[in-house]
C-alpha atoms as a PDB file:
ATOM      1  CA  UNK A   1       7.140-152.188  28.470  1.00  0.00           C
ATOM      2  CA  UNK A   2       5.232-155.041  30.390  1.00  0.00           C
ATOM      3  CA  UNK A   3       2.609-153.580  32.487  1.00  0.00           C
ATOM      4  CA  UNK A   4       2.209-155.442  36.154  1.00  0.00           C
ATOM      5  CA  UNK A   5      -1.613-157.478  35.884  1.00  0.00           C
ATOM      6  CA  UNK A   6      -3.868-157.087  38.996  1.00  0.00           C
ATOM      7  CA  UNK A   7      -5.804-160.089  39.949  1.00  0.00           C
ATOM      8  CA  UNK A   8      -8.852-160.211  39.133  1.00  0.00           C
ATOM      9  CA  UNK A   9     -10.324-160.628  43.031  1.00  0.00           C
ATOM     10  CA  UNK A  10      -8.042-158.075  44.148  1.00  0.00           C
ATOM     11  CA  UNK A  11      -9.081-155.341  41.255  1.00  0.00           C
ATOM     12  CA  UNK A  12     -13.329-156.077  41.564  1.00  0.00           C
ATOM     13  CA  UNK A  13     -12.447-155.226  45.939  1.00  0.00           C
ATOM     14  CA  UNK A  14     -10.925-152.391  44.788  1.00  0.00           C
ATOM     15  CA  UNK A  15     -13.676-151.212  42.176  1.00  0.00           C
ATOM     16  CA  UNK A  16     -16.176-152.004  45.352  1.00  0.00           C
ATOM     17  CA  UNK A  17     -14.691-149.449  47.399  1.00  0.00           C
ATOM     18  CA  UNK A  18     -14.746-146.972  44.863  1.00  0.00           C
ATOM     19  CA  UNK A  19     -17.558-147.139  44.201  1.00  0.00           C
ATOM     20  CA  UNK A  20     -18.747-147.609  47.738  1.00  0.00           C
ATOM     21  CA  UNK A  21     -17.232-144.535  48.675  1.00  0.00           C
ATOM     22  CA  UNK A  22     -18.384-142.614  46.040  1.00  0.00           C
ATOM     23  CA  UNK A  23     -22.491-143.760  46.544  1.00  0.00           C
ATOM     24  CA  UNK A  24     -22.261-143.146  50.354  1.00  0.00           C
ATOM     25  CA  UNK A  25     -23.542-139.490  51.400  1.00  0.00           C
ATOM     26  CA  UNK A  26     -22.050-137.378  53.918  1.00  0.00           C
ATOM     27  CA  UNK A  27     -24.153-137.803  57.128  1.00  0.00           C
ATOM     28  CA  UNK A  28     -27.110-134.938  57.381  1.00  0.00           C
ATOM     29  CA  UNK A  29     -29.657-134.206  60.022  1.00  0.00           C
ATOM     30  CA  UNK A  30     -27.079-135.247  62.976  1.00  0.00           C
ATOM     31  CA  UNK A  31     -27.362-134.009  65.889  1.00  0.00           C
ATOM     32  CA  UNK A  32     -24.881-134.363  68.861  1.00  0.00           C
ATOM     33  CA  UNK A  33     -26.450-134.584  72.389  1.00  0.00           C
ATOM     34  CA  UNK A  34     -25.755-134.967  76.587  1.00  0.00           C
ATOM     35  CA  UNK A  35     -27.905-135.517  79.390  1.00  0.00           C
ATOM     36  CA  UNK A  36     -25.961-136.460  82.888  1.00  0.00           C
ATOM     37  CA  UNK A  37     -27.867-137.699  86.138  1.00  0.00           C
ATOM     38  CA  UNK A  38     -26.570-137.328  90.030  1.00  0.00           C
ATOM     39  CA  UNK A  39     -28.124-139.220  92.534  1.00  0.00           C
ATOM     40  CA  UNK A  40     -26.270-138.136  96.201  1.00  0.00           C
ATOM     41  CA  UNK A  41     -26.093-141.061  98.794  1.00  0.00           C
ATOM     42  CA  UNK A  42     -25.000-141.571 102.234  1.00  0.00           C
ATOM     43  CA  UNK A  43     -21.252-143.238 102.335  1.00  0.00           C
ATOM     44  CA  UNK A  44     -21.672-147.174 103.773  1.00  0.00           C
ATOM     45  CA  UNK A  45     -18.644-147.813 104.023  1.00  0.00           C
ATOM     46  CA  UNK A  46     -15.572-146.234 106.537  1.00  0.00           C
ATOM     47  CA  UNK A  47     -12.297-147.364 106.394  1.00  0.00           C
ATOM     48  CA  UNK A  48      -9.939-146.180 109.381  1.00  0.00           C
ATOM     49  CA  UNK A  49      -5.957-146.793 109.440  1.00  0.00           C
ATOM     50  CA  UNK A  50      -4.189-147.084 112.870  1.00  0.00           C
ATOM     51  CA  UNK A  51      -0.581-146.514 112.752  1.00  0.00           C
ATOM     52  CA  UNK A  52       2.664-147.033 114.972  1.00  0.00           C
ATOM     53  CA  UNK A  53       6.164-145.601 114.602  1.00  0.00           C
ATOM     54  CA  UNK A  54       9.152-147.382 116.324  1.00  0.00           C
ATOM     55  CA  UNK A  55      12.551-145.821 116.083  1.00  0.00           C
ATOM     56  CA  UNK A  56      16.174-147.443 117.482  1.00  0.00           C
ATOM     57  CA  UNK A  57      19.641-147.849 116.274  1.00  0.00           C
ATOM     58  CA  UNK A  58      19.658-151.350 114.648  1.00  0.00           C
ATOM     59  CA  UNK A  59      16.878-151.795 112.432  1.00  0.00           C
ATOM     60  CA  UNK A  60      16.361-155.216 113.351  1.00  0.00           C
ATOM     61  CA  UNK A  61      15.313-154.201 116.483  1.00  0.00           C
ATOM     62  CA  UNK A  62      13.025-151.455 115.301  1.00  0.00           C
ATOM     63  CA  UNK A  63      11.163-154.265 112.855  1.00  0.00           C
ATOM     64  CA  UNK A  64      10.685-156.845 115.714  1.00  0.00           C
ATOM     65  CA  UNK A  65       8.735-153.879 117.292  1.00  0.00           C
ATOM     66  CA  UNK A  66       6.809-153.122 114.801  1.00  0.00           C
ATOM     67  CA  UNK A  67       6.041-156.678 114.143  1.00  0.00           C
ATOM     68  CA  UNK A  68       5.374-157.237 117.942  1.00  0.00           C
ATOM     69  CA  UNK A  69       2.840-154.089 118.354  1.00  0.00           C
ATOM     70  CA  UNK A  70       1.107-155.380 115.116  1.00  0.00           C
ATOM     71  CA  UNK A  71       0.631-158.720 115.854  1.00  0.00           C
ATOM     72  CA  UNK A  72      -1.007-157.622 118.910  1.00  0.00           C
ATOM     73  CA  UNK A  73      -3.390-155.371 117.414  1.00  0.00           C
ATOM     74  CA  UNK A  74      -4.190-158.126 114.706  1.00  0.00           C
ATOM     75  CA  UNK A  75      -4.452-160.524 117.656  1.00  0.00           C
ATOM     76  CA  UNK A  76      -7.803-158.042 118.804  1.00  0.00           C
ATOM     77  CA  UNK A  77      -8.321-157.081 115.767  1.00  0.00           C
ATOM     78  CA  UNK A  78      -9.586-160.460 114.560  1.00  0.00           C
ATOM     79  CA  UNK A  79     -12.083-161.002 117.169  1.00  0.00           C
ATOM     80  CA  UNK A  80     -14.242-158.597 115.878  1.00  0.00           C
ATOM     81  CA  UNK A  81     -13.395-159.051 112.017  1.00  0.00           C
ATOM     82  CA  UNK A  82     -17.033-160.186 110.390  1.00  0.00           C
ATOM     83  CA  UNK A  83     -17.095-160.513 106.573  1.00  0.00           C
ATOM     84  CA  UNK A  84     -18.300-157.166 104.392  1.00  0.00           C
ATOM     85  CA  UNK A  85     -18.964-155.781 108.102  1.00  0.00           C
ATOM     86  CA  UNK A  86     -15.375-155.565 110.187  1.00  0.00           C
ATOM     87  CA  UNK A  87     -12.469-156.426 107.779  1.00  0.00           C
ATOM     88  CA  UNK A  88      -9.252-156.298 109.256  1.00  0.00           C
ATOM     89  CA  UNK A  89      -5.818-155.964 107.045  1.00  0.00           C
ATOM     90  CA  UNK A  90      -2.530-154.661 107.023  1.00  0.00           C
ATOM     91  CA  UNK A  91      -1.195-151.899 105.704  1.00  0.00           C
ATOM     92  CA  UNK A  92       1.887-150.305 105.169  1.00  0.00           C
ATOM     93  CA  UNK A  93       5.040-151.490 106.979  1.00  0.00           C
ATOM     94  CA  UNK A  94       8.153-149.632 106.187  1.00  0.00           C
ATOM     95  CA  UNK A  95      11.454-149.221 107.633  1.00  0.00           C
ATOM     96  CA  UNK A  96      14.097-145.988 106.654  1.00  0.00           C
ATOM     97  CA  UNK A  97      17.704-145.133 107.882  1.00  0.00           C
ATOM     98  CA  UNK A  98      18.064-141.895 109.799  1.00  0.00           C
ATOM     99  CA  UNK A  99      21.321-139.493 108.756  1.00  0.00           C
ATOM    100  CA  UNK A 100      23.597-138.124 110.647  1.00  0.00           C
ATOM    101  CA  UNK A 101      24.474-134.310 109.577  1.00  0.00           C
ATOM    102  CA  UNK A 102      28.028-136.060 108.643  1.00  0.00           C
ATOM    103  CA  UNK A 103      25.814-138.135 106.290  1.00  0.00           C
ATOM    104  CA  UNK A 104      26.592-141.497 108.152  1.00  0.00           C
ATOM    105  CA  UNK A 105      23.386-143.601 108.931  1.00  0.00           C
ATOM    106  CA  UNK A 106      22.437-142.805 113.251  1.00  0.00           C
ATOM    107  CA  UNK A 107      19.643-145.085 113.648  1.00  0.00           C
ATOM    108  CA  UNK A 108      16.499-146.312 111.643  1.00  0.00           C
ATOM    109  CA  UNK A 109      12.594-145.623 112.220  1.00  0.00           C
ATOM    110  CA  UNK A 110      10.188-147.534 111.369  1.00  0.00           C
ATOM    111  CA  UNK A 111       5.872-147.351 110.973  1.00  0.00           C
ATOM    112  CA  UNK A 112       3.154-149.928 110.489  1.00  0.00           C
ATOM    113  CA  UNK A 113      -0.205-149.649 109.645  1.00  0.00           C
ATOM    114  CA  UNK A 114      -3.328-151.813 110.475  1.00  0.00           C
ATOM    115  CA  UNK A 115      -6.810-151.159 108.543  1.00  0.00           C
ATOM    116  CA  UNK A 116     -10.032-151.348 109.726  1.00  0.00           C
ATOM    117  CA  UNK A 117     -12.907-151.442 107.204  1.00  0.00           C
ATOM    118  CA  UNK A 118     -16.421-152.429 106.794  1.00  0.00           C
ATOM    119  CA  UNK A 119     -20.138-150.789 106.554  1.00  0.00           C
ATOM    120  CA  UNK A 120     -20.394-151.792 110.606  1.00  0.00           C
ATOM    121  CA  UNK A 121     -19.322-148.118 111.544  1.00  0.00           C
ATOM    122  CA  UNK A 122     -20.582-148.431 115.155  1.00  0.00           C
ATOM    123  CA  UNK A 123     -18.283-151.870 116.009  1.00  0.00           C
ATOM    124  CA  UNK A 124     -15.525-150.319 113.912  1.00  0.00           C
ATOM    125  CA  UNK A 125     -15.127-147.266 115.730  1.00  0.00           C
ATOM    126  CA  UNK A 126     -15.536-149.226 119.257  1.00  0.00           C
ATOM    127  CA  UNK A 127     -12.505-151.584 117.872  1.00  0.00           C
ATOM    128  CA  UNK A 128     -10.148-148.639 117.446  1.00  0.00           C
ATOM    129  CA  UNK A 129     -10.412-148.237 120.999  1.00  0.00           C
ATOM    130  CA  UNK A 130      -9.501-152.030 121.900  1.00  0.00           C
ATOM    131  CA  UNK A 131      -6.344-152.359 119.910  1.00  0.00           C
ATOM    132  CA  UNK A 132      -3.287-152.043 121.886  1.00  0.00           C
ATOM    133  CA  UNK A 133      -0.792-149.720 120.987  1.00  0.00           C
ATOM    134  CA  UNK A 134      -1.672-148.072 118.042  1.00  0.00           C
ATOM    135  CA  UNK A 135      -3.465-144.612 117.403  1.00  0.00           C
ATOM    136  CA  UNK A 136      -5.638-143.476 114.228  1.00  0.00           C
ATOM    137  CA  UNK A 137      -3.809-142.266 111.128  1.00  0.00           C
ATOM    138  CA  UNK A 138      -6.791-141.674 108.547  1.00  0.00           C
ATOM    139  CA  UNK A 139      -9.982-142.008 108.518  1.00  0.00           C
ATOM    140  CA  UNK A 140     -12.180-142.390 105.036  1.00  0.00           C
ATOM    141  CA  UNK A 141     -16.052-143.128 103.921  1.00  0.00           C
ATOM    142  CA  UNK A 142     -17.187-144.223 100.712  1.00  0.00           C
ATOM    143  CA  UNK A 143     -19.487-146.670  99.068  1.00  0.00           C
ATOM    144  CA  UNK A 144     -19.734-150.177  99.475  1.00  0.00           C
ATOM    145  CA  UNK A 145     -19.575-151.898  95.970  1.00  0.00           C
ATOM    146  CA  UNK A 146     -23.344-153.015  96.590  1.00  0.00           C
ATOM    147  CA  UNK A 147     -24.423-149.285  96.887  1.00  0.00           C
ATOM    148  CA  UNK A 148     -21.940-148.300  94.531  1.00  0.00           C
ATOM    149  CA  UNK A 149     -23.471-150.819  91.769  1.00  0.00           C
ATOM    150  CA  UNK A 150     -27.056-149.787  92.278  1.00  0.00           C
ATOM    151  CA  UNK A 151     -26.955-146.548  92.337  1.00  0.00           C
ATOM    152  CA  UNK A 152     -24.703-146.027  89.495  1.00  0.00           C
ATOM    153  CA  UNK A 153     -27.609-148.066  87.666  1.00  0.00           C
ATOM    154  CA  UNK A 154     -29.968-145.875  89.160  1.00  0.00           C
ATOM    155  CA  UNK A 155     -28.244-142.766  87.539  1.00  0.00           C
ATOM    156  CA  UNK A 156     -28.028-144.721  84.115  1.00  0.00           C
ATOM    157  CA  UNK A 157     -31.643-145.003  83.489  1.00  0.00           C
ATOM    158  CA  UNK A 158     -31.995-141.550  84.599  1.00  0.00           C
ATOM    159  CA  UNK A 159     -29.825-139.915  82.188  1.00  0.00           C
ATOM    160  CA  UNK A 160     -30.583-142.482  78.890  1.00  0.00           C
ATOM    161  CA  UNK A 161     -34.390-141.265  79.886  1.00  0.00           C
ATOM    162  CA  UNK A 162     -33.527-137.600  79.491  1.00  0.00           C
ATOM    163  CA  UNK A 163     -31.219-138.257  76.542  1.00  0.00           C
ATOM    164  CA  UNK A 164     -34.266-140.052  74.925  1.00  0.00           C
ATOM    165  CA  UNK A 165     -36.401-136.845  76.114  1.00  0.00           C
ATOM    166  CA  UNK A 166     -33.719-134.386  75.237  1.00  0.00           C
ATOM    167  CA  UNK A 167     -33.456-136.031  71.333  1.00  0.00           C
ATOM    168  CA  UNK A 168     -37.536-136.345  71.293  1.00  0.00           C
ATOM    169  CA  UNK A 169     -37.672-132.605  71.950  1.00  0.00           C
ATOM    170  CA  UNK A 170     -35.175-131.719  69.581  1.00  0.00           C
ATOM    171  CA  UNK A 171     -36.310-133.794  66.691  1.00  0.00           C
ATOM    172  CA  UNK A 172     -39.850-132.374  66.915  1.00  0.00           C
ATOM    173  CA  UNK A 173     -38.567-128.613  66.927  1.00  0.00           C
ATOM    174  CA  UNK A 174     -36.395-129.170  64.079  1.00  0.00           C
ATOM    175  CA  UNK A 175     -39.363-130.623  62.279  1.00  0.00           C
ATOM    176  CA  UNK A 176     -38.908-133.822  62.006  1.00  0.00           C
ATOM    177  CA  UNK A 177     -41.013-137.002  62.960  1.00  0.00           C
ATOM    178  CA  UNK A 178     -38.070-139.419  64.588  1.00  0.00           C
ATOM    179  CA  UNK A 179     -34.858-140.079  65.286  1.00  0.00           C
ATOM    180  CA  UNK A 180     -32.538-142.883  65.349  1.00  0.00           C
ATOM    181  CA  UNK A 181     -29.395-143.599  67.594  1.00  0.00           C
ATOM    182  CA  UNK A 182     -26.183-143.524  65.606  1.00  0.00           C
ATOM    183  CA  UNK A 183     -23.422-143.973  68.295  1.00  0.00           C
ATOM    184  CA  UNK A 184     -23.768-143.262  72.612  1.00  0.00           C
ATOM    185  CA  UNK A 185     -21.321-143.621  74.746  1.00  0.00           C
ATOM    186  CA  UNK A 186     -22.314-144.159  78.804  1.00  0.00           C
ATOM    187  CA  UNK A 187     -19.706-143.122  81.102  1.00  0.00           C
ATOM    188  CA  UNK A 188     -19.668-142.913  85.112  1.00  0.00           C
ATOM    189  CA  UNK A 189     -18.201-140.477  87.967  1.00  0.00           C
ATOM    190  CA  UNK A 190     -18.216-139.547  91.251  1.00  0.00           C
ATOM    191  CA  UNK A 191     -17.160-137.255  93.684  1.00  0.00           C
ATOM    192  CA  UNK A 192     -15.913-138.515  97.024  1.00  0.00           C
ATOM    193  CA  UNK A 193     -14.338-136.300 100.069  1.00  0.00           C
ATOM    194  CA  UNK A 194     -10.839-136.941 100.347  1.00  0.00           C
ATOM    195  CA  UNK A 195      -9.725-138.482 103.815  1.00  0.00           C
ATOM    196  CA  UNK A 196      -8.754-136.646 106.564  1.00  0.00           C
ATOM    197  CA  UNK A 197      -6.252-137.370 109.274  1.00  0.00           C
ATOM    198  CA  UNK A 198      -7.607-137.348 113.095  1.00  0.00           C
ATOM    199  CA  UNK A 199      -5.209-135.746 115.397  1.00  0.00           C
ATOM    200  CA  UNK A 200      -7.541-135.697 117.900  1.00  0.00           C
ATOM    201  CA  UNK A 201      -7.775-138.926 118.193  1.00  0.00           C
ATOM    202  CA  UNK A 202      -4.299-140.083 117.851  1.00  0.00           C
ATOM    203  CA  UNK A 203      -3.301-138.020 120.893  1.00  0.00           C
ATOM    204  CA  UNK A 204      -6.141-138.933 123.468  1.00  0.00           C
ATOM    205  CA  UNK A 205      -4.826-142.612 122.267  1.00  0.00           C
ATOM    206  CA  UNK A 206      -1.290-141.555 123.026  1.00  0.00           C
ATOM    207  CA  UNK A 207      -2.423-140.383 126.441  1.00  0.00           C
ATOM    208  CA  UNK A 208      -3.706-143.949 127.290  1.00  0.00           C
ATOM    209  CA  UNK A 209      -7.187-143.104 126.568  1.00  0.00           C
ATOM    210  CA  UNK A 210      -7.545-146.419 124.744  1.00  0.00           C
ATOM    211  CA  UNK A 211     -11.240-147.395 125.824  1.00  0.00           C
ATOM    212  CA  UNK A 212     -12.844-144.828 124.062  1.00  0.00           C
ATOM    213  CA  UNK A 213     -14.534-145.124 120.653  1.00  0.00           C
ATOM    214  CA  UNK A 214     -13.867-142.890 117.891  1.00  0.00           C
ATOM    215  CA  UNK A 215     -16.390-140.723 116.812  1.00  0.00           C
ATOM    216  CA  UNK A 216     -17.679-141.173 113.121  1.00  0.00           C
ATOM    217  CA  UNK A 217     -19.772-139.488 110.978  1.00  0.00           C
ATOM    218  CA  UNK A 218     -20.196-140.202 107.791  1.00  0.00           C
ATOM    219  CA  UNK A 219     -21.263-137.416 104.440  1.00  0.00           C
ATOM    220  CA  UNK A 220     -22.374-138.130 101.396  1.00  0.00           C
ATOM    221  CA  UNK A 221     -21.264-139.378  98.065  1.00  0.00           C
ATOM    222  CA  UNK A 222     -22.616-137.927  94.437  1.00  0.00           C
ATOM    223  CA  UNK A 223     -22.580-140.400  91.825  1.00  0.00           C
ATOM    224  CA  UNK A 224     -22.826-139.028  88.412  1.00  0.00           C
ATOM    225  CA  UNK A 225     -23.385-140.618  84.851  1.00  0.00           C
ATOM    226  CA  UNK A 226     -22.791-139.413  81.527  1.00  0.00           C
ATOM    227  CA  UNK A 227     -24.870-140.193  78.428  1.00  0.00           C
ATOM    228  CA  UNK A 228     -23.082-138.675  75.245  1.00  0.00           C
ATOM    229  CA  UNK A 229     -23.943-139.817  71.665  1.00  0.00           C
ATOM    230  CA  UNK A 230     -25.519-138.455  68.234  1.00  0.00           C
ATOM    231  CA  UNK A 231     -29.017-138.857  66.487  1.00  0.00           C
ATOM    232  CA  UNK A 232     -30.247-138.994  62.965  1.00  0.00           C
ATOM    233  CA  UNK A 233     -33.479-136.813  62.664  1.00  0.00           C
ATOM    234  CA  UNK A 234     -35.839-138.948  60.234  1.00  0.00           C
ATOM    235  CA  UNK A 235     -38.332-137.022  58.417  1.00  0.00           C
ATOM    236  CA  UNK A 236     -42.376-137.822  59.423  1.00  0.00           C
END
């Protein structure tokens, strides 16, 4: 019987690993630790939708409407529009059939949405009261990306700082000099309120009150970041 021949290459790699695995220890003196930092900031940043439904039996009729109304309101819209302050772009522009209770298609209806965002709250709630023919839908806050950016890097060094504290602490009451990092893992979140439609508003606009500026307000955001990892104690 002839006996297959392993290179010679291929059988020292394999004698390596062996042995490799066979010298390597099991990790001791690991500890697994978290520290998390929240820094809560005002929201910068509002972003209001304004909305109009058409309705009509041919539903080419119903999307020149919609078309016309928008282009209007973009036609304001864009006087005010300043970049990072007052952005102005569209939103959603849909058209649906309406059923008879036969089943037979009666007519079609139609909605289009203009948005208005930017950190200039003050001109962007006086500009949902100059735009012809169109109410408020939603209105949101959050953070700018500017704001966003440093104060999730805020939050960062917080937490590594009491994840360096935290494995300090614990290396000293286990009795042991040091510690070294042996894997982390940084990871960010935050909690925003969800948007909220304004009723309100969107009938005081549909009674022709179209001069008046919508109130805003905004809250708060909490950003929150993560540090997760593991340190090897070291003796002293």
């Amino acid at each position: 019987m002839v006996r297959p021949r392993i290179p010679f290459l291929l059988a020292l790699a394999l004698g390596a690993g062996a042995s490799m695995a066979q010298v390597l220890p099991p990790p001791q003196n690991v500890v697994n630790l978290a520290a998390q930092a929240t820094i809560e900031v005002p929201q910068d940043l509002l972003t209001i939708t304004l909305s109009v439904s058409r309705d009509g039996s041919e539903a080419g009729a119903v999307q020149a409407q919609l078309r016309q109304v928008l282009d209007a309101a973009l036609t304001e819209a864009r006087k005010a529009a300043r970049p990072g302050q007052v952005e102005v772009r569209t939103g959603q522009f849909s058209l649906a059939p309406r059923y008879s209770p036969k089943g037979g298609i009666s007519g079609w209806a139609g909605t289009a949405e203009l948005v208005l965002e930017g950190r200039d709250m003050s001109a962007i709630s006086q500009l949902t009261g100059r735009v012809p023919g169109m109410t408020v839908a939603r209105v949101g806050y959050a953070l700018s990306r500017e704001v966003r950016e440093k104060v999730e890097a805020d939050a960062a060094a917080q937490a590594i700082q009491r994840f360096k504290a935290r494995a300090d602490d614990y290396a000293r009451k286990f009795g042991f000099g040091s510690y070294s990092l042996r894997e982390v893992t940084v990871g960010q979140a935050d909690a925003m309120p969800p948007q909220q439609p304004v009723y309100r508003r969107a009938m005081a606009q549909a009674a022709g009150a179209m001069d008046e500026a919508l109130p805003v307000e905004a809250g708060k955001a909490t950003v929150t970041v993560n540090v997760n990892g593991s340190i090897q104690l070291s003796p002293r």
